[in-house]
PDB file of N, CA and C in Angstrom:
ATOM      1  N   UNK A   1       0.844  -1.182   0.000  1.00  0.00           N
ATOM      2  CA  UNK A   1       0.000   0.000   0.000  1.00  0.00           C
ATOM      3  C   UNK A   1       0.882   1.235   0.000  1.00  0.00           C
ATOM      4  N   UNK A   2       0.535   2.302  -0.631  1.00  0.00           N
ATOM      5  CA  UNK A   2       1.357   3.187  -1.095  1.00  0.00           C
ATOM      6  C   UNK A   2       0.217   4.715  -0.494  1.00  0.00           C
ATOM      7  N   UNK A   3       0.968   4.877   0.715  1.00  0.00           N
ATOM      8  CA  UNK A   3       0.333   6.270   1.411  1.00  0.00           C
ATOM      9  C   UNK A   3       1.019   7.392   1.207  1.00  0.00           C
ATOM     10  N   UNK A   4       0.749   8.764   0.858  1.00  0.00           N
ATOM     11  CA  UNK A   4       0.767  10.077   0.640  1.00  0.00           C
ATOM     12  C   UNK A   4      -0.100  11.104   1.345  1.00  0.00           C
ATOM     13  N   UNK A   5       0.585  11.603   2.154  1.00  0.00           N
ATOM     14  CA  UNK A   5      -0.094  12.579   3.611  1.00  0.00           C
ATOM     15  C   UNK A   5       0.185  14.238   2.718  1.00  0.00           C
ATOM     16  N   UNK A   6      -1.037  14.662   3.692  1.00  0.00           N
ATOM     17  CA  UNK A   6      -1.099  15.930   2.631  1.00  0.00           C
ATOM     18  C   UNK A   6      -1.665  16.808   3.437  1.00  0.00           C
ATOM     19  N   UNK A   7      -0.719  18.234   3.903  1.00  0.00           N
ATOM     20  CA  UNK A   7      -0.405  19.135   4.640  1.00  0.00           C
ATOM     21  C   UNK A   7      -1.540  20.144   4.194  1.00  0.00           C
ATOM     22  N   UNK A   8      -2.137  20.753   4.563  1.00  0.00           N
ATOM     23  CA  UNK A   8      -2.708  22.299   4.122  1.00  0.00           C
ATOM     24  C   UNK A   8      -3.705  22.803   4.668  1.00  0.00           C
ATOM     25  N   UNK A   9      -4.309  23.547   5.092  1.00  0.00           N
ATOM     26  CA  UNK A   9      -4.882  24.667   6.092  1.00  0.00           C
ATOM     27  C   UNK A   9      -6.252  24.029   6.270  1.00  0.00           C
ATOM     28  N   UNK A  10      -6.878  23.779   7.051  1.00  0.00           N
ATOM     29  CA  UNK A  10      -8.156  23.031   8.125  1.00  0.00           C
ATOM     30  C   UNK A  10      -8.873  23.102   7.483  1.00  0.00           C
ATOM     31  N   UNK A  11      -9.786  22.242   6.721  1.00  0.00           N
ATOM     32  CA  UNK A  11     -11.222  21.659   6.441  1.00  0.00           C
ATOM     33  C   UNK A  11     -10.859  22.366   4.415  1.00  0.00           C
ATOM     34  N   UNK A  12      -9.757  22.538   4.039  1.00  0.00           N
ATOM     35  CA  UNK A  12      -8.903  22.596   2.481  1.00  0.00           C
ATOM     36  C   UNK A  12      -9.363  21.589   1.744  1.00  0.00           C
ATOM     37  N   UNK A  13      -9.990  20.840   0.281  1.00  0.00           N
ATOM     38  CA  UNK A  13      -9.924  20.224  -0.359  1.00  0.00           C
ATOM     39  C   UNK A  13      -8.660  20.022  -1.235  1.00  0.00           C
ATOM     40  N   UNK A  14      -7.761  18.642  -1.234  1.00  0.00           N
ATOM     41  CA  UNK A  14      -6.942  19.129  -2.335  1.00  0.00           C
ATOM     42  C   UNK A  14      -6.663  18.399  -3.563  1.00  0.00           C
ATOM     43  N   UNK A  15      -6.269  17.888  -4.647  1.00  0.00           N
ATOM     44  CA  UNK A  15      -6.885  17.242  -5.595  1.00  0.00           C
ATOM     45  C   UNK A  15      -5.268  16.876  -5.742  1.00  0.00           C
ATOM     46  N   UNK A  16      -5.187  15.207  -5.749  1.00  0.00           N
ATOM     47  CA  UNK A  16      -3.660  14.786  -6.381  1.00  0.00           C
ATOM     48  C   UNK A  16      -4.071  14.544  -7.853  1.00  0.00           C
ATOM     49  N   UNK A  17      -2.726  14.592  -8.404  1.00  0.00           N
ATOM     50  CA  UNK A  17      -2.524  14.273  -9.628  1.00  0.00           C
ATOM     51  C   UNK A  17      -1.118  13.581  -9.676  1.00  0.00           C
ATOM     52  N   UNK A  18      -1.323  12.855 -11.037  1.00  0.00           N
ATOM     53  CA  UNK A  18       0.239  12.052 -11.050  1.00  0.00           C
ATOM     54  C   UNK A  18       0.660  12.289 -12.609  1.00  0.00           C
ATOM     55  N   UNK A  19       1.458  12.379 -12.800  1.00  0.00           N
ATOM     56  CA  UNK A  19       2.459  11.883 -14.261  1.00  0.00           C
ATOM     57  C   UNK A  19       3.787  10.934 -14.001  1.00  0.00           C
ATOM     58  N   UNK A  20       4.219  10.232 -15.350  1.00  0.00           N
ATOM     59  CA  UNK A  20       5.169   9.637 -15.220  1.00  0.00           C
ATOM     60  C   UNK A  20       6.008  10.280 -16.087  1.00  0.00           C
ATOM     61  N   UNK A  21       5.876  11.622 -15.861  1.00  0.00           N
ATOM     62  CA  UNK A  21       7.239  12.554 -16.526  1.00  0.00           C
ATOM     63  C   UNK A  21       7.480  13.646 -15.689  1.00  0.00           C
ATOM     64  N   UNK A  22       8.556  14.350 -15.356  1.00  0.00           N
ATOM     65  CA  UNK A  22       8.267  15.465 -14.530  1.00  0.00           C
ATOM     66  C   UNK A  22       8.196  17.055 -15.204  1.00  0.00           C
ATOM     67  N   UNK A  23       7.502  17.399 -14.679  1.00  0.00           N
ATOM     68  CA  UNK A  23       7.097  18.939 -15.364  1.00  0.00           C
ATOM     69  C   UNK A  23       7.756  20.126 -15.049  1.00  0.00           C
ATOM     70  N   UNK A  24       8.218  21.384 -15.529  1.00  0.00           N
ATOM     71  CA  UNK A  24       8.738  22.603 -14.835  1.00  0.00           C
ATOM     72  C   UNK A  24       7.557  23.967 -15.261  1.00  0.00           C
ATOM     73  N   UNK A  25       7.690  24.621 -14.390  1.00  0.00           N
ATOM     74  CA  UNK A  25       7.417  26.162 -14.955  1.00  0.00           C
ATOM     75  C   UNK A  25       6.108  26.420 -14.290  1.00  0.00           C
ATOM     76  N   UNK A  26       5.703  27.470 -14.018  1.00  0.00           N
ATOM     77  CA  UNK A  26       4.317  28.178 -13.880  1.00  0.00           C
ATOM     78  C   UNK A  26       3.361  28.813 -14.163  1.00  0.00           C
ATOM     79  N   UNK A  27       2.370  28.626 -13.385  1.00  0.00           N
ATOM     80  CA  UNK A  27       1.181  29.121 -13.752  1.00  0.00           C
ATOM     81  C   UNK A  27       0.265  29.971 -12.931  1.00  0.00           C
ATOM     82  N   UNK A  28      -1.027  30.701 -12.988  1.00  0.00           N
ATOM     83  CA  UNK A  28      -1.197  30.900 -11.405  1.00  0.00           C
ATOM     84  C   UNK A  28      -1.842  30.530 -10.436  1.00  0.00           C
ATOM     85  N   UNK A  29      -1.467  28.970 -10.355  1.00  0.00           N
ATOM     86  CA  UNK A  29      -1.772  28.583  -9.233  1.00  0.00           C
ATOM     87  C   UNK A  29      -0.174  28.468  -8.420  1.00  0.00           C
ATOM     88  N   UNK A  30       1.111  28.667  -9.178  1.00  0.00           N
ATOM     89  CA  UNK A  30       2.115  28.475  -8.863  1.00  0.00           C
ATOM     90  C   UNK A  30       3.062  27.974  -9.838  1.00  0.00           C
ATOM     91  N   UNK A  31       4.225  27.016  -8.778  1.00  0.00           N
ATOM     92  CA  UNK A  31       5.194  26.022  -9.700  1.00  0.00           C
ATOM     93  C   UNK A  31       4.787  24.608  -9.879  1.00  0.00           C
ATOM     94  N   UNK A  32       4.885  23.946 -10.672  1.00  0.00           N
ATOM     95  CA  UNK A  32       4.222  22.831 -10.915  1.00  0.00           C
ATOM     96  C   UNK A  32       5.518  22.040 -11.049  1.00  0.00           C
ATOM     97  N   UNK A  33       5.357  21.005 -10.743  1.00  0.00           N
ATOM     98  CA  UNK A  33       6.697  20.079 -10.668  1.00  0.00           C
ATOM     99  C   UNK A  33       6.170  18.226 -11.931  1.00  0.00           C
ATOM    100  N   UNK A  34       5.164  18.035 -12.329  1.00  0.00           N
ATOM    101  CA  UNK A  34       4.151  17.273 -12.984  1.00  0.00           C
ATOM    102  C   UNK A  34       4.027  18.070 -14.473  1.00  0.00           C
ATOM    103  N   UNK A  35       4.263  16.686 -15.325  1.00  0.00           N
ATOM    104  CA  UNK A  35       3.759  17.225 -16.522  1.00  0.00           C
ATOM    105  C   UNK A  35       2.059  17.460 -16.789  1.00  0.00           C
ATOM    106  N   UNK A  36       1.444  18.232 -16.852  1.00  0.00           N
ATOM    107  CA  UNK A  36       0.075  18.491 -16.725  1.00  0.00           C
ATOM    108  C   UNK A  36      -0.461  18.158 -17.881  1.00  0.00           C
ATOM    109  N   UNK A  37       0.373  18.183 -18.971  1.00  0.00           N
ATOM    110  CA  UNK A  37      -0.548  17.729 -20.373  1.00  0.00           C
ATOM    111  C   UNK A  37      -0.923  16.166 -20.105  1.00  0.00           C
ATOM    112  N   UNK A  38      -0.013  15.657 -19.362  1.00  0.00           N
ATOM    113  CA  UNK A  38      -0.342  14.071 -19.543  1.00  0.00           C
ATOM    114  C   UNK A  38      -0.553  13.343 -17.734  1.00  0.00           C
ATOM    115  N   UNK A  39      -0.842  14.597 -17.611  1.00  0.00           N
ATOM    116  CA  UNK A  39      -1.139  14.098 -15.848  1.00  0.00           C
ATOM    117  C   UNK A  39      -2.633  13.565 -15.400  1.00  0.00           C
ATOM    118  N   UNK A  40      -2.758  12.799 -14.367  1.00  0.00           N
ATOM    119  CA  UNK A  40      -3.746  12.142 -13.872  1.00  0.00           C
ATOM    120  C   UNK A  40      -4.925  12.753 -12.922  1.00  0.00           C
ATOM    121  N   UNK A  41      -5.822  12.991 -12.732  1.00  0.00           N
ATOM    122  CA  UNK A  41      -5.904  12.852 -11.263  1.00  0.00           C
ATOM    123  C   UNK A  41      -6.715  12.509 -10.724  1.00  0.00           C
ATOM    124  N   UNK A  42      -6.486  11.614  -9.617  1.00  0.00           N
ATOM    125  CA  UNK A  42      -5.930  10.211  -9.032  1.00  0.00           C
ATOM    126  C   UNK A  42      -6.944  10.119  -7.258  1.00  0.00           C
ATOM    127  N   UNK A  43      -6.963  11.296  -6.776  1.00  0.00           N
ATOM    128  CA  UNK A  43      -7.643  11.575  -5.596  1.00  0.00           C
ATOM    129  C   UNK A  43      -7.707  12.861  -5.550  1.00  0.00           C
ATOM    130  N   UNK A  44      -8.806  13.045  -4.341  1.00  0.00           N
ATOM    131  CA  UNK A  44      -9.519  14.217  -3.644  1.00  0.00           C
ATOM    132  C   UNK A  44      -9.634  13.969  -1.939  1.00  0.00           C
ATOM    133  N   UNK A  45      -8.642  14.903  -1.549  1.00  0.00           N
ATOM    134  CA  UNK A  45      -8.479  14.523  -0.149  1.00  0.00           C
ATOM    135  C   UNK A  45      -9.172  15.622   0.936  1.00  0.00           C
ATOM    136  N   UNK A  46     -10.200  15.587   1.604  1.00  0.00           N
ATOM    137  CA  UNK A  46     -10.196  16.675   2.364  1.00  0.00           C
ATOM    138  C   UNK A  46      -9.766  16.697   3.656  1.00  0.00           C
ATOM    139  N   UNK A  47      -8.959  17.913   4.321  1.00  0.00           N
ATOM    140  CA  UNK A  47      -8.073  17.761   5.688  1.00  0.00           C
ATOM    141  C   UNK A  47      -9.444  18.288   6.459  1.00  0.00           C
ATOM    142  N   UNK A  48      -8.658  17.286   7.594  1.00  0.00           N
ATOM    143  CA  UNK A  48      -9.738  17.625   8.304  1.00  0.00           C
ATOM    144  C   UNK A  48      -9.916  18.866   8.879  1.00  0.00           C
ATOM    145  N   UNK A  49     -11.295  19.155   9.576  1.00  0.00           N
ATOM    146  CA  UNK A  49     -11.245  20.699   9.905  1.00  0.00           C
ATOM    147  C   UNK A  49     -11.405  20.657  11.369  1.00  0.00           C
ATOM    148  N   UNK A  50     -10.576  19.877  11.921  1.00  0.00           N
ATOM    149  CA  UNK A  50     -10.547  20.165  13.701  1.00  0.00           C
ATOM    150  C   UNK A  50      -9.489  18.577  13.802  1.00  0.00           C
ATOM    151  N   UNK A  51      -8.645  18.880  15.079  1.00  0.00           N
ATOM    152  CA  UNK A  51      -7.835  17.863  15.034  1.00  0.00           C
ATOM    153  C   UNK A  51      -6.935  18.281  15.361  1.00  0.00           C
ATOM    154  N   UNK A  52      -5.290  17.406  15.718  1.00  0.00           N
ATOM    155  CA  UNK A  52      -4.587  18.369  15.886  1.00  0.00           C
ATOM    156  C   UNK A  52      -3.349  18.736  14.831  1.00  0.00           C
ATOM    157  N   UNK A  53      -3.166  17.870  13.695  1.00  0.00           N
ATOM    158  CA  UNK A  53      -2.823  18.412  12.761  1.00  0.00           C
ATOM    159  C   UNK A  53      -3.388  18.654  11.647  1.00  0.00           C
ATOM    160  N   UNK A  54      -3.438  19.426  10.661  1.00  0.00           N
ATOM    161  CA  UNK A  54      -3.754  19.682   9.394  1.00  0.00           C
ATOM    162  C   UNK A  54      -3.536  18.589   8.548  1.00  0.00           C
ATOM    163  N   UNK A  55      -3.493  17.359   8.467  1.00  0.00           N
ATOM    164  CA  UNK A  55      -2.900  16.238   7.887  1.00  0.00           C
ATOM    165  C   UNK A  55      -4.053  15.685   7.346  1.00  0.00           C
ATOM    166  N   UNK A  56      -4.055  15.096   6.027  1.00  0.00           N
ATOM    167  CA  UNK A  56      -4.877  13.693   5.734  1.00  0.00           C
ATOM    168  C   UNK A  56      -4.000  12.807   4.848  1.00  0.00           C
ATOM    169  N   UNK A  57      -4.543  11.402   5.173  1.00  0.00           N
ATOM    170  CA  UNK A  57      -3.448  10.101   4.565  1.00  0.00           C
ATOM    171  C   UNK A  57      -4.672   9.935   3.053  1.00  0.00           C
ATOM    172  N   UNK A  58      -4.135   9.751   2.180  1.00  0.00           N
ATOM    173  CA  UNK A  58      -4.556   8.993   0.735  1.00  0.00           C
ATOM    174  C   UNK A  58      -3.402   7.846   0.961  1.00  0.00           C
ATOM    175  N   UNK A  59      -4.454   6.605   1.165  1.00  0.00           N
ATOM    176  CA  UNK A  59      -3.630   5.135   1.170  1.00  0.00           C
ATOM    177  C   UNK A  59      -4.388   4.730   0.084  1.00  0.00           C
ATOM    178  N   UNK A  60      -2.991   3.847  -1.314  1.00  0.00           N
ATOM    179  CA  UNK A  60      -3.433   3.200  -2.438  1.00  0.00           C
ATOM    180  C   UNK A  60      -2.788   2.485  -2.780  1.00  0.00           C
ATOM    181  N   UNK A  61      -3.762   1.090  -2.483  1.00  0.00           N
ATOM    182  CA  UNK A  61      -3.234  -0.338  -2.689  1.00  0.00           C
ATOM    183  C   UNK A  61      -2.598  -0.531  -4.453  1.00  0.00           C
ATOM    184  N   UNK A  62      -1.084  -1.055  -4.399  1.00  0.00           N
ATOM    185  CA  UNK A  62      -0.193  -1.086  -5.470  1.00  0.00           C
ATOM    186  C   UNK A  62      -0.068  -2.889  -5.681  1.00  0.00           C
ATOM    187  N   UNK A  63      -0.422  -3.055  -7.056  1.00  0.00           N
ATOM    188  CA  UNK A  63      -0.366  -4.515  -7.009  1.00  0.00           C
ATOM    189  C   UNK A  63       0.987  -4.922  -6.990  1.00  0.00           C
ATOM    190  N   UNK A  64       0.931  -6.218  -6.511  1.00  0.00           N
ATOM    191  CA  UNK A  64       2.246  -7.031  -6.719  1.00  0.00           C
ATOM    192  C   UNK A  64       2.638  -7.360  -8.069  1.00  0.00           C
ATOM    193  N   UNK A  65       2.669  -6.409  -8.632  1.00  0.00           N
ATOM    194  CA  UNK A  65       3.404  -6.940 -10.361  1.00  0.00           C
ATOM    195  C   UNK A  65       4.595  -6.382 -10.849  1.00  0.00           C
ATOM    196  N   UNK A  66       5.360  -7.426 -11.045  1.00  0.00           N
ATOM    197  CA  UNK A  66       6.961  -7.314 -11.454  1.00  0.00           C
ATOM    198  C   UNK A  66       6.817  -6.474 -12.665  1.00  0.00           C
ATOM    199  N   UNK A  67       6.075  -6.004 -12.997  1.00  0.00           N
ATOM    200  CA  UNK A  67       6.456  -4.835 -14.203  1.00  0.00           C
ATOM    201  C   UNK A  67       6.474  -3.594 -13.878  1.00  0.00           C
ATOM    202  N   UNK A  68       5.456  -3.314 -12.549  1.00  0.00           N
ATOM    203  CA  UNK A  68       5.958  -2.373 -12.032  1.00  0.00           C
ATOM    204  C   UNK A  68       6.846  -1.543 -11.257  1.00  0.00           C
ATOM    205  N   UNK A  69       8.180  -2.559 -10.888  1.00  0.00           N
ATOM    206  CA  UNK A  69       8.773  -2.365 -10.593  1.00  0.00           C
ATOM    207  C   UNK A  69       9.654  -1.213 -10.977  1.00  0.00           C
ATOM    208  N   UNK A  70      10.201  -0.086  -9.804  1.00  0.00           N
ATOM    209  CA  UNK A  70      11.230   1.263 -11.740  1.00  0.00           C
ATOM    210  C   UNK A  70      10.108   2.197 -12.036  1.00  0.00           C
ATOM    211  N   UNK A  71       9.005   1.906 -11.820  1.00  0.00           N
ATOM    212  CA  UNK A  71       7.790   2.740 -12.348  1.00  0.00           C
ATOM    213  C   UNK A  71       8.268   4.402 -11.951  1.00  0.00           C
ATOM    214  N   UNK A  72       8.123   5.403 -12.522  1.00  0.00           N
ATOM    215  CA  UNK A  72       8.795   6.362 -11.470  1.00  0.00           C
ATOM    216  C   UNK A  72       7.297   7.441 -12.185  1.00  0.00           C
ATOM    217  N   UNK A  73       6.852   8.171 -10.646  1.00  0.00           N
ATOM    218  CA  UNK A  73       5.710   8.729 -10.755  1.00  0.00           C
ATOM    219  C   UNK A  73       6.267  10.057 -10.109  1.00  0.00           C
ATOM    220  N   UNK A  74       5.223  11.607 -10.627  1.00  0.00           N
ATOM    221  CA  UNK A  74       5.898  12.751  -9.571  1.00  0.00           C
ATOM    222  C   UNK A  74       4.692  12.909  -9.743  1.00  0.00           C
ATOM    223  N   UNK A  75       4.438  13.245  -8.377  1.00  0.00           N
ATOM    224  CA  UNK A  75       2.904  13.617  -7.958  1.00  0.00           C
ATOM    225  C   UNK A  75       2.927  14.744  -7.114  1.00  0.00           C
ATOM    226  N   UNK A  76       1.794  15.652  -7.254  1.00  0.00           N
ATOM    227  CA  UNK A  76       1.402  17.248  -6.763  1.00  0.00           C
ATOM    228  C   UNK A  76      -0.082  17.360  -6.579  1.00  0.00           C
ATOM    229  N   UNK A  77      -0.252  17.845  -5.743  1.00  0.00           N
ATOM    230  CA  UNK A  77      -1.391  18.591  -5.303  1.00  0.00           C
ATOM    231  C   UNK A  77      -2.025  20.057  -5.932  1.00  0.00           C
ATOM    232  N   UNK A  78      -3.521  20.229  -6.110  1.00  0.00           N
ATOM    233  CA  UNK A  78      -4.359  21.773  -6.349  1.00  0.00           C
ATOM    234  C   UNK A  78      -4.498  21.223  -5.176  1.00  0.00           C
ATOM    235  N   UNK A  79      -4.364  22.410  -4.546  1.00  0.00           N
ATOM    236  CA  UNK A  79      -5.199  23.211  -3.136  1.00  0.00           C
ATOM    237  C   UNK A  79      -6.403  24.019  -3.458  1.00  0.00           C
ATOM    238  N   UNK A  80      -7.585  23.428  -4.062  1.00  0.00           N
ATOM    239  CA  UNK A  80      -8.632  24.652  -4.705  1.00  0.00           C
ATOM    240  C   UNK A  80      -9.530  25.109  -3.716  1.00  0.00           C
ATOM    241  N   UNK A  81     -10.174  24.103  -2.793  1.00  0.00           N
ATOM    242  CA  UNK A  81     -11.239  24.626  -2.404  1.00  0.00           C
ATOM    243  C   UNK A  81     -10.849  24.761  -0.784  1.00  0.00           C
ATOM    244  N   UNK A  82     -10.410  26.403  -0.875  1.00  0.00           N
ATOM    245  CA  UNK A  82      -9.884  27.377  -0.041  1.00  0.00           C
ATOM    246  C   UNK A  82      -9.948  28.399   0.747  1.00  0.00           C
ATOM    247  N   UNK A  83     -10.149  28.632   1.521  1.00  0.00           N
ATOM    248  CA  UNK A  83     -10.312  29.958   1.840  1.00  0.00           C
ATOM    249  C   UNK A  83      -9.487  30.923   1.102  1.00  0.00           C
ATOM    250  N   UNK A  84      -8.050  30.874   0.873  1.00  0.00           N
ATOM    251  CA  UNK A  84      -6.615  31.637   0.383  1.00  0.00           C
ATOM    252  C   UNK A  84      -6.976  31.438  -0.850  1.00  0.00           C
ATOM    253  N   UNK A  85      -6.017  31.424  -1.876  1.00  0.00           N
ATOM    254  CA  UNK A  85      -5.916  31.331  -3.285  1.00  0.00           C
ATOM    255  C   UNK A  85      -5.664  30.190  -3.552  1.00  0.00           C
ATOM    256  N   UNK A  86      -5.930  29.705  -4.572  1.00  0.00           N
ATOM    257  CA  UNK A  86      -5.782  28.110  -4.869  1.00  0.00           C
ATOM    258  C   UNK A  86      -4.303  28.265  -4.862  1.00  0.00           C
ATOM    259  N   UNK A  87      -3.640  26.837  -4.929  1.00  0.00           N
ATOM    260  CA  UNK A  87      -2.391  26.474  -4.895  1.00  0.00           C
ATOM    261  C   UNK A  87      -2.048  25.529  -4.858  1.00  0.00           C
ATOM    262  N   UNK A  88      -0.899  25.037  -6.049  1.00  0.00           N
ATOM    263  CA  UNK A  88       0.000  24.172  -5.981  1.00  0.00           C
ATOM    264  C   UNK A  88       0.458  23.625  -4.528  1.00  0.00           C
ATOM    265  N   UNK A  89       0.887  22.370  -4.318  1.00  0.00           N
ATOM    266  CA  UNK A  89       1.312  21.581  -3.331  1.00  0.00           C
ATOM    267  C   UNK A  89       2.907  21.483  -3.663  1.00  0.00           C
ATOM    268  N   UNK A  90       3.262  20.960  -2.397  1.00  0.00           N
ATOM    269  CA  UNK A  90       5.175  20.508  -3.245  1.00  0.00           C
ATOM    270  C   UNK A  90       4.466  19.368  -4.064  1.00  0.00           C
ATOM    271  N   UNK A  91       5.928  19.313  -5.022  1.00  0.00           N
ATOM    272  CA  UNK A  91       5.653  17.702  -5.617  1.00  0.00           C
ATOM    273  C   UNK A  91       6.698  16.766  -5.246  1.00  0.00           C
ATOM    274  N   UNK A  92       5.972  15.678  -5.326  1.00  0.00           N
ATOM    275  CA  UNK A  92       7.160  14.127  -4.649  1.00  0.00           C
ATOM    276  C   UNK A  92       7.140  13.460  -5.916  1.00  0.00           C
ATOM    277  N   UNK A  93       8.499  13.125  -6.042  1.00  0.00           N
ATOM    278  CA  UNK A  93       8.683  12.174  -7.007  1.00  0.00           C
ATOM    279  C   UNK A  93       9.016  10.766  -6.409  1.00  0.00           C
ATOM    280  N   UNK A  94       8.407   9.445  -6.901  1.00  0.00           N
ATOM    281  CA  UNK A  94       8.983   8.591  -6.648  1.00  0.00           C
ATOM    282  C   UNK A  94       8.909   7.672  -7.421  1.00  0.00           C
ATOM    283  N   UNK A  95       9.166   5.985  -6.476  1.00  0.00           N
ATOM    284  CA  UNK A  95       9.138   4.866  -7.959  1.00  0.00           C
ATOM    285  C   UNK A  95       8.501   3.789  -6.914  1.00  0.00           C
ATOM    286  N   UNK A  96       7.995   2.808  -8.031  1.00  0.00           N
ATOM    287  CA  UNK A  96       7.299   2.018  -7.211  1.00  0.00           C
ATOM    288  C   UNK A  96       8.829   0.801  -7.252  1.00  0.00           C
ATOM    289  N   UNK A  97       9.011   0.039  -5.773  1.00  0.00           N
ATOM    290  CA  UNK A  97       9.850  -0.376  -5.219  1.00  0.00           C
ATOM    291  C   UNK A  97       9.217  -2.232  -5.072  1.00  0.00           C
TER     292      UNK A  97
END
């Protein structure tokens, strides 16, 4: 299972997306680190709005298949539904192991 915790200001919607290329440059929601022409997206997480951190987990079961092994994904967050201005998330790159 493949979990991704996701930081941002109390009762925030934020929308992942994935590519398997990595992206540069901006826009205005920010810097984008994901190629967006060919990006996914994958979940909708909302943090909770009381608690004591700003945190929510997106857990996603990864099959056991030897082809995916090397897979290499960079995934980012919209922060849209906000009180503040929408916004880009950091992005994580990784690989499935």
């Amino acid at each position: 299972t493949w979990q991704l915790r996701v930081a941002a200001p109390r009762g925030d919607v934020v929308f992942l997306a994935a590519s398997f290329q990595p992206g540069s440059g901006t826009n205005q929601y920010g810097t984008f680190g994901i190629d967006l022409g060919n990006a996914i997206t994958f979940a909708v997480v909302t943090i909770p709005a009381t608690g004591h951190d700003p945190l929510a987990t997106f857990s996603l079961p990864v099959p056991n298949v030897p082809h995916l092994v090397g897979l290499s994904l960079w995934v980012q967050g919209l922060d849209w539904f906000t009180s503040m201005s929408p916004r880009y998330t950091q992005t994580v790159a990784t690989w499935v192991r």
